[in-house]
PDB file of N, CA and C in Angstrom:
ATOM      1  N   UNK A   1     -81.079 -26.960  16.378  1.00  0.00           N
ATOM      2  CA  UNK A   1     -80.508 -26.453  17.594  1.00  0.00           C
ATOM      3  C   UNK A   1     -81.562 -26.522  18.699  1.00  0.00           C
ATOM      4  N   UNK A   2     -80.952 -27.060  19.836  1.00  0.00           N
ATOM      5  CA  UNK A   2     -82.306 -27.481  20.680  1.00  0.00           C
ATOM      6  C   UNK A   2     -81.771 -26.165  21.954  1.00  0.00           C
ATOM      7  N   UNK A   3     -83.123 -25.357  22.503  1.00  0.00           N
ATOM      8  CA  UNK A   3     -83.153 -24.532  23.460  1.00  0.00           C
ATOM      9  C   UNK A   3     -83.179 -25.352  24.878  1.00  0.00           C
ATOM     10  N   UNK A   4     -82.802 -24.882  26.518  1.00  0.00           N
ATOM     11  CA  UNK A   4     -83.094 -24.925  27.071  1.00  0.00           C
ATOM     12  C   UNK A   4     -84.236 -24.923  27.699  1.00  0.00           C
ATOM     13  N   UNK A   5     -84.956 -25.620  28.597  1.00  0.00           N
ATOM     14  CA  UNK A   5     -86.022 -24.748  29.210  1.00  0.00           C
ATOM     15  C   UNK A   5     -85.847 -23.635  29.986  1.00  0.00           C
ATOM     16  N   UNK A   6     -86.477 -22.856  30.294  1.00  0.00           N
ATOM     17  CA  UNK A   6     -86.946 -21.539  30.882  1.00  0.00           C
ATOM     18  C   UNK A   6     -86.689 -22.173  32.393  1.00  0.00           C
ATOM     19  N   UNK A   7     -86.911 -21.137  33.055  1.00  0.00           N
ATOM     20  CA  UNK A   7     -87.074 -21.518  34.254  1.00  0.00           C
ATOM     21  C   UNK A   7     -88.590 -21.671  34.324  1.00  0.00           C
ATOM     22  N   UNK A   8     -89.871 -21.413  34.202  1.00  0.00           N
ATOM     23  CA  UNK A   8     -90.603 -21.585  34.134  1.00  0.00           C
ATOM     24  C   UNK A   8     -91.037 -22.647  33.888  1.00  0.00           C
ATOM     25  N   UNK A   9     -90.822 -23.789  32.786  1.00  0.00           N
ATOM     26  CA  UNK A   9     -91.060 -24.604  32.748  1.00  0.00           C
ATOM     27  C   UNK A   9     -90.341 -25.523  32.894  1.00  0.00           C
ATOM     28  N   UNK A  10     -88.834 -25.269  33.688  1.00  0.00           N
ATOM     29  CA  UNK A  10     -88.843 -26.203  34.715  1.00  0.00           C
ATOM     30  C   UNK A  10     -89.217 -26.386  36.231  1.00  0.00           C
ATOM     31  N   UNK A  11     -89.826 -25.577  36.769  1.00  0.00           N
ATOM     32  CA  UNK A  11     -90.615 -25.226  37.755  1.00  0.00           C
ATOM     33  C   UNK A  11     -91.828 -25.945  37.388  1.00  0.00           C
ATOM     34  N   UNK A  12     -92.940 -25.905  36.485  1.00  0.00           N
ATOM     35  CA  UNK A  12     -93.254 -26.277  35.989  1.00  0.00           C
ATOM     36  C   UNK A  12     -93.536 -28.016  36.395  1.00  0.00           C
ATOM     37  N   UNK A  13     -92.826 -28.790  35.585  1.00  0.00           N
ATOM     38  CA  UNK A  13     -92.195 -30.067  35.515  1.00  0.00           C
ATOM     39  C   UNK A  13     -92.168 -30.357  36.966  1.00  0.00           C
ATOM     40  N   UNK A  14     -91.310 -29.584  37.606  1.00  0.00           N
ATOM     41  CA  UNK A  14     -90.999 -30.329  39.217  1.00  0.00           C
ATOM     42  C   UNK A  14     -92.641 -30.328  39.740  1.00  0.00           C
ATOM     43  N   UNK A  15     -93.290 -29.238  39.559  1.00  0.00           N
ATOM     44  CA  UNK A  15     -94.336 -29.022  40.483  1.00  0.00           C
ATOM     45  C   UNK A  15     -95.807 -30.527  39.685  1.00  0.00           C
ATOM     46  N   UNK A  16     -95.301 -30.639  38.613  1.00  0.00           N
ATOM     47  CA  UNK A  16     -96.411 -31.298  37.903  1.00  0.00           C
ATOM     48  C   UNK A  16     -96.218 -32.810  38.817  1.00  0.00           C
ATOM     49  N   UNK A  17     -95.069 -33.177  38.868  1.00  0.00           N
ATOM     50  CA  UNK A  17     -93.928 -34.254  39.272  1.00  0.00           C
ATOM     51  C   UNK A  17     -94.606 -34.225  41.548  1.00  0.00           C
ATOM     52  N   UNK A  18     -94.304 -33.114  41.751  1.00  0.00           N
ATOM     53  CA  UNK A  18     -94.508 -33.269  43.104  1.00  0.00           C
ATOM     54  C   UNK A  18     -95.984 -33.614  43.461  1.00  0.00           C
ATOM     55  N   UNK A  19     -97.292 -33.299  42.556  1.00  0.00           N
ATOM     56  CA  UNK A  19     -98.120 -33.273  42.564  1.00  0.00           C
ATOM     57  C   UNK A  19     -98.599 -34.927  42.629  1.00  0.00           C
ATOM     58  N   UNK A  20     -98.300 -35.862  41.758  1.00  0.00           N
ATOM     59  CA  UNK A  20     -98.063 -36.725  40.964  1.00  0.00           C
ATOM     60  C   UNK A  20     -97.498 -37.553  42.738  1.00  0.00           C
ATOM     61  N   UNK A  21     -96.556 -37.223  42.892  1.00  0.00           N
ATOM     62  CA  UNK A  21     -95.678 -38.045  43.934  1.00  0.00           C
ATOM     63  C   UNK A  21     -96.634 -37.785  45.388  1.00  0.00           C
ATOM     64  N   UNK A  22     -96.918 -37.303  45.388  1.00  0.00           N
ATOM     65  CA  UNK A  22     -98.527 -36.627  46.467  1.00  0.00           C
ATOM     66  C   UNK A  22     -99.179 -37.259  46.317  1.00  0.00           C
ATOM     67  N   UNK A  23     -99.973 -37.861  45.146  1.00  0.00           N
ATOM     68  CA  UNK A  23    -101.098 -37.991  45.058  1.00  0.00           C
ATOM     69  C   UNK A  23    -101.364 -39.662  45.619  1.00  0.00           C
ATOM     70  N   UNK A  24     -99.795 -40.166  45.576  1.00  0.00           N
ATOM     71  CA  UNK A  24     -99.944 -41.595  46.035  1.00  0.00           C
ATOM     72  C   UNK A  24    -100.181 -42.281  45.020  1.00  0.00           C
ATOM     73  N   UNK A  25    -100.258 -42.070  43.993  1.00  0.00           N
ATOM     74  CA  UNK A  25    -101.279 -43.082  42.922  1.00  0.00           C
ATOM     75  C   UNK A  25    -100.428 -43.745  42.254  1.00  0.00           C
ATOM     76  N   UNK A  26     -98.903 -43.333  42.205  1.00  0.00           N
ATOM     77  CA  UNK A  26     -98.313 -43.910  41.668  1.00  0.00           C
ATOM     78  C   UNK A  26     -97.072 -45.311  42.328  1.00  0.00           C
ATOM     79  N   UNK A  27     -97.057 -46.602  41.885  1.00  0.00           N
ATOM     80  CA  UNK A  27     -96.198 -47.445  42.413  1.00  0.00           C
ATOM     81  C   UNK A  27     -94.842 -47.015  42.041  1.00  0.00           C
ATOM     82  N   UNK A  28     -94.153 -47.823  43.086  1.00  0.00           N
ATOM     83  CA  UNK A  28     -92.332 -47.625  43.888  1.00  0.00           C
ATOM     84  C   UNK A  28     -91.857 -47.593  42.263  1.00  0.00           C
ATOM     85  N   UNK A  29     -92.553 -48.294  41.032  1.00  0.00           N
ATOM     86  CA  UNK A  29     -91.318 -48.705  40.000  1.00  0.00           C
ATOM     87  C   UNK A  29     -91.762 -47.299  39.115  1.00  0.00           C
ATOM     88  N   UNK A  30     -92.992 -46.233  39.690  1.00  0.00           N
ATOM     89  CA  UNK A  30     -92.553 -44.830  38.450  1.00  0.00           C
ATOM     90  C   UNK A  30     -92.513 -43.723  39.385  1.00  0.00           C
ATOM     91  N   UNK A  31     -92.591 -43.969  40.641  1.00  0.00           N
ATOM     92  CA  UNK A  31     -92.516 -43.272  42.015  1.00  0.00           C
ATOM     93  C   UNK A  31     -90.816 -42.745  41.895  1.00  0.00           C
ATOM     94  N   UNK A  32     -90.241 -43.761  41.698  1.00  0.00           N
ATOM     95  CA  UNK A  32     -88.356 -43.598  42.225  1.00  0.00           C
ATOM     96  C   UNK A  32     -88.053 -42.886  40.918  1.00  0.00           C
ATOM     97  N   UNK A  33     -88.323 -43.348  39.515  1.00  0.00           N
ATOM     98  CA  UNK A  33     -87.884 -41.906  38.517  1.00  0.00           C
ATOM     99  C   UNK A  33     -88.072 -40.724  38.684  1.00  0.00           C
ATOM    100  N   UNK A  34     -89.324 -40.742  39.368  1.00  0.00           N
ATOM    101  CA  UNK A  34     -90.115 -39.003  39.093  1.00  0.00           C
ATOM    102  C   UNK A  34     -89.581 -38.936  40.090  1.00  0.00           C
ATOM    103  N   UNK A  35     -88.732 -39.016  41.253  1.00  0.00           N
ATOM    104  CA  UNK A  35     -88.555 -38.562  42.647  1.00  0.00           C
ATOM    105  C   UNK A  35     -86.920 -38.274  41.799  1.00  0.00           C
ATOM    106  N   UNK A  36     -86.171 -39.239  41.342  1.00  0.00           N
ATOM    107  CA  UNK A  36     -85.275 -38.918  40.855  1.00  0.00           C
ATOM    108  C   UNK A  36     -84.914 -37.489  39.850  1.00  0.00           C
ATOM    109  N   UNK A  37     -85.563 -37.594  38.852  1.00  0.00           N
ATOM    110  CA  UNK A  37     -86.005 -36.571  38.349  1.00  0.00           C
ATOM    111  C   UNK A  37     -86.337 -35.211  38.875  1.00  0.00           C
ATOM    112  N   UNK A  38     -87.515 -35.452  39.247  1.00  0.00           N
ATOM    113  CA  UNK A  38     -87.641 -33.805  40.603  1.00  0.00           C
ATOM    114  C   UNK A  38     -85.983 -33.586  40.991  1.00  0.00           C
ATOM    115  N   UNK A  39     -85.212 -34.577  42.041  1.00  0.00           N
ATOM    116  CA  UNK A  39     -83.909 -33.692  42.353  1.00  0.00           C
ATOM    117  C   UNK A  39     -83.367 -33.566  41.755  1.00  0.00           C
ATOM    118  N   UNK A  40     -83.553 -33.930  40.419  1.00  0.00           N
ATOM    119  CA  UNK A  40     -82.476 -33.548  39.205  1.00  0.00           C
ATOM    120  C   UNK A  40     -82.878 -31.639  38.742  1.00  0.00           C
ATOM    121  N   UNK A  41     -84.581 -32.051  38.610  1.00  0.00           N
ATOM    122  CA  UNK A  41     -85.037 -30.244  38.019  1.00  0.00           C
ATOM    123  C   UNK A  41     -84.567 -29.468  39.563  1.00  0.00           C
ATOM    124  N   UNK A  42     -84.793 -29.846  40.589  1.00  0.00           N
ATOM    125  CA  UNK A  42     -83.957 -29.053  41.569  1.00  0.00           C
ATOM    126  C   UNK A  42     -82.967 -28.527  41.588  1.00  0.00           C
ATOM    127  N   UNK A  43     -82.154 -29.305  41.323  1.00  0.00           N
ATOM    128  CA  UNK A  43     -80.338 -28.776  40.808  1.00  0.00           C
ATOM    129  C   UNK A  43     -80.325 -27.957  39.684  1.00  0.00           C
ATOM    130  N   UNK A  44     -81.195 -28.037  38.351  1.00  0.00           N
ATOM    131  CA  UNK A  44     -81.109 -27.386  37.407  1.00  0.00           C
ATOM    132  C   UNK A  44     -81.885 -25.962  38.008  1.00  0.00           C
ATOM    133  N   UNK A  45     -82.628 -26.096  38.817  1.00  0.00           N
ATOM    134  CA  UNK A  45     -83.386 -24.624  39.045  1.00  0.00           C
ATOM    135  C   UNK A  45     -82.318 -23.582  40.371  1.00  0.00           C
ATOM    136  N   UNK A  46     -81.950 -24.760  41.135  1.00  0.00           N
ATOM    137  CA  UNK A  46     -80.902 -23.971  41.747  1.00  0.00           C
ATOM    138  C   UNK A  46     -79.430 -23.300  41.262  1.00  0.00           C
ATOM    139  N   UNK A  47     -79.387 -23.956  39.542  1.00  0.00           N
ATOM    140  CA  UNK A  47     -78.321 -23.750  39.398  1.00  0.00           C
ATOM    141  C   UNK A  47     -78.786 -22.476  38.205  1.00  0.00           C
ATOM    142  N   UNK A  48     -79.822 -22.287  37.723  1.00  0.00           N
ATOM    143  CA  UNK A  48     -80.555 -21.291  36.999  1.00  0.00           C
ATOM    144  C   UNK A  48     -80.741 -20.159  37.683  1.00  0.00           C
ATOM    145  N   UNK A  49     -80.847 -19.980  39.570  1.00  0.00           N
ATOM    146  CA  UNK A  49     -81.015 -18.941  40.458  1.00  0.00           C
ATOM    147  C   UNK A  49     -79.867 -18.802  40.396  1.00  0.00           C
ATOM    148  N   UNK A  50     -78.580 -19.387  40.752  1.00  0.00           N
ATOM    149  CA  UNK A  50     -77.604 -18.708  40.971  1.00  0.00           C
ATOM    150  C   UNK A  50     -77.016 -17.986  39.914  1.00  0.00           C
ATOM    151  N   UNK A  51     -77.039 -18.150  39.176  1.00  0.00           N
ATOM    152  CA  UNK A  51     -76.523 -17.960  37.244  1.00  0.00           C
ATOM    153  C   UNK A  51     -77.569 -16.468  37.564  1.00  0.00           C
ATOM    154  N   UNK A  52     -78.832 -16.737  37.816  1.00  0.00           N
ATOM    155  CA  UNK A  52     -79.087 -15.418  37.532  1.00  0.00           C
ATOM    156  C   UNK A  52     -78.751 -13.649  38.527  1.00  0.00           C
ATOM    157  N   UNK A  53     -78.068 -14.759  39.846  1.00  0.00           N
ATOM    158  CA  UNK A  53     -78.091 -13.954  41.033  1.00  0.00           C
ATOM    159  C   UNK A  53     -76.391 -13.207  40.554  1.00  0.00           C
ATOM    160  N   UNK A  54     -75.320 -14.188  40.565  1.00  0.00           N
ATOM    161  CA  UNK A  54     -74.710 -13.672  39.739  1.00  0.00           C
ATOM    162  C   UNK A  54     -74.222 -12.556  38.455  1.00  0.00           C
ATOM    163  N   UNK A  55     -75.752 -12.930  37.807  1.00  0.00           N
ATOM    164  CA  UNK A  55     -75.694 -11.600  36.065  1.00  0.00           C
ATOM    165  C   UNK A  55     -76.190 -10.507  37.188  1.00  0.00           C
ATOM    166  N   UNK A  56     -77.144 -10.394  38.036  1.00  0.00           N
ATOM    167  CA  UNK A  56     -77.433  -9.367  38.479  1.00  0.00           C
ATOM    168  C   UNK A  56     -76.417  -8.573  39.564  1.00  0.00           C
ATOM    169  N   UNK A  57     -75.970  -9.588  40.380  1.00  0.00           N
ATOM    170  CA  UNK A  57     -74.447  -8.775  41.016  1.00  0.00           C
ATOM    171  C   UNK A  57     -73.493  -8.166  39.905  1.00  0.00           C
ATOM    172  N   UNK A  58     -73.256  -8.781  38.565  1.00  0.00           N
ATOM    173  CA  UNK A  58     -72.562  -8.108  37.446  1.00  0.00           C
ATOM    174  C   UNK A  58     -72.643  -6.562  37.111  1.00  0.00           C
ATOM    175  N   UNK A  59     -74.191  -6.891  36.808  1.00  0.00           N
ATOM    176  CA  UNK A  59     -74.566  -5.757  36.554  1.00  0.00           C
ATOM    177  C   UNK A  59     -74.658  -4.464  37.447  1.00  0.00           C
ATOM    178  N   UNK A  60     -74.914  -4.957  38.801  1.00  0.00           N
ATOM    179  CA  UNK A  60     -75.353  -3.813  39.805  1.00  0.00           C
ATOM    180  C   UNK A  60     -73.580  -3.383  40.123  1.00  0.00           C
ATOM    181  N   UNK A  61     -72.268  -4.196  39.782  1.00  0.00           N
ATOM    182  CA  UNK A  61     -71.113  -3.940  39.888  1.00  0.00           C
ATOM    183  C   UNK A  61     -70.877  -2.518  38.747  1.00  0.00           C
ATOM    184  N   UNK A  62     -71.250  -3.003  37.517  1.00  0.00           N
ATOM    185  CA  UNK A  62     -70.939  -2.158  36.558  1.00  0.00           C
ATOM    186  C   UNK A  62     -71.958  -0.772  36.570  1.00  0.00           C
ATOM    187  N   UNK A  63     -72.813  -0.563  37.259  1.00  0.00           N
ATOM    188  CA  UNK A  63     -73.299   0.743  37.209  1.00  0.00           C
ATOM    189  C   UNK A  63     -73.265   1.578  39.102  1.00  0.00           C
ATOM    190  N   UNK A  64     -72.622   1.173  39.778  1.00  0.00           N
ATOM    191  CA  UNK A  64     -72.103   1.772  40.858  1.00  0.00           C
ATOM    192  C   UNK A  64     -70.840   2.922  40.697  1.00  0.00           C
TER     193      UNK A  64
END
């Protein structure tokens, strides 16, 4: 059974990735995956904030 990552280490990943895409060092043919990639962990981290913004409106519903 395979786990998710954390948010942490997909934060993680993007930031290792943005670093990487900064640094210039890399050519257009591993430049465009990792750029691809990054907006991919973007979507997964925006979609990990909302999921969590959500459980917490749940919760702050059920003890009012």
């Amino acid at each position: 059974m395979s786990k998710e990552p954390d948010y942490q280490a997909l934060q993680a990943e993007l930031e290792a990735i943005t670093a990487k895409l900064q640094g210039g060092d890399l050519g257009i043919d591993e430049a465009l995956p990792a750029y691809e990639r990054g907006m991919q962990l973007i979507k997964e981290l925006e979609t990990y904030l909302r999921e969590a913004q959500n459980k917490i409106t749940e919760l702050r519903a059920k003890t009012e």
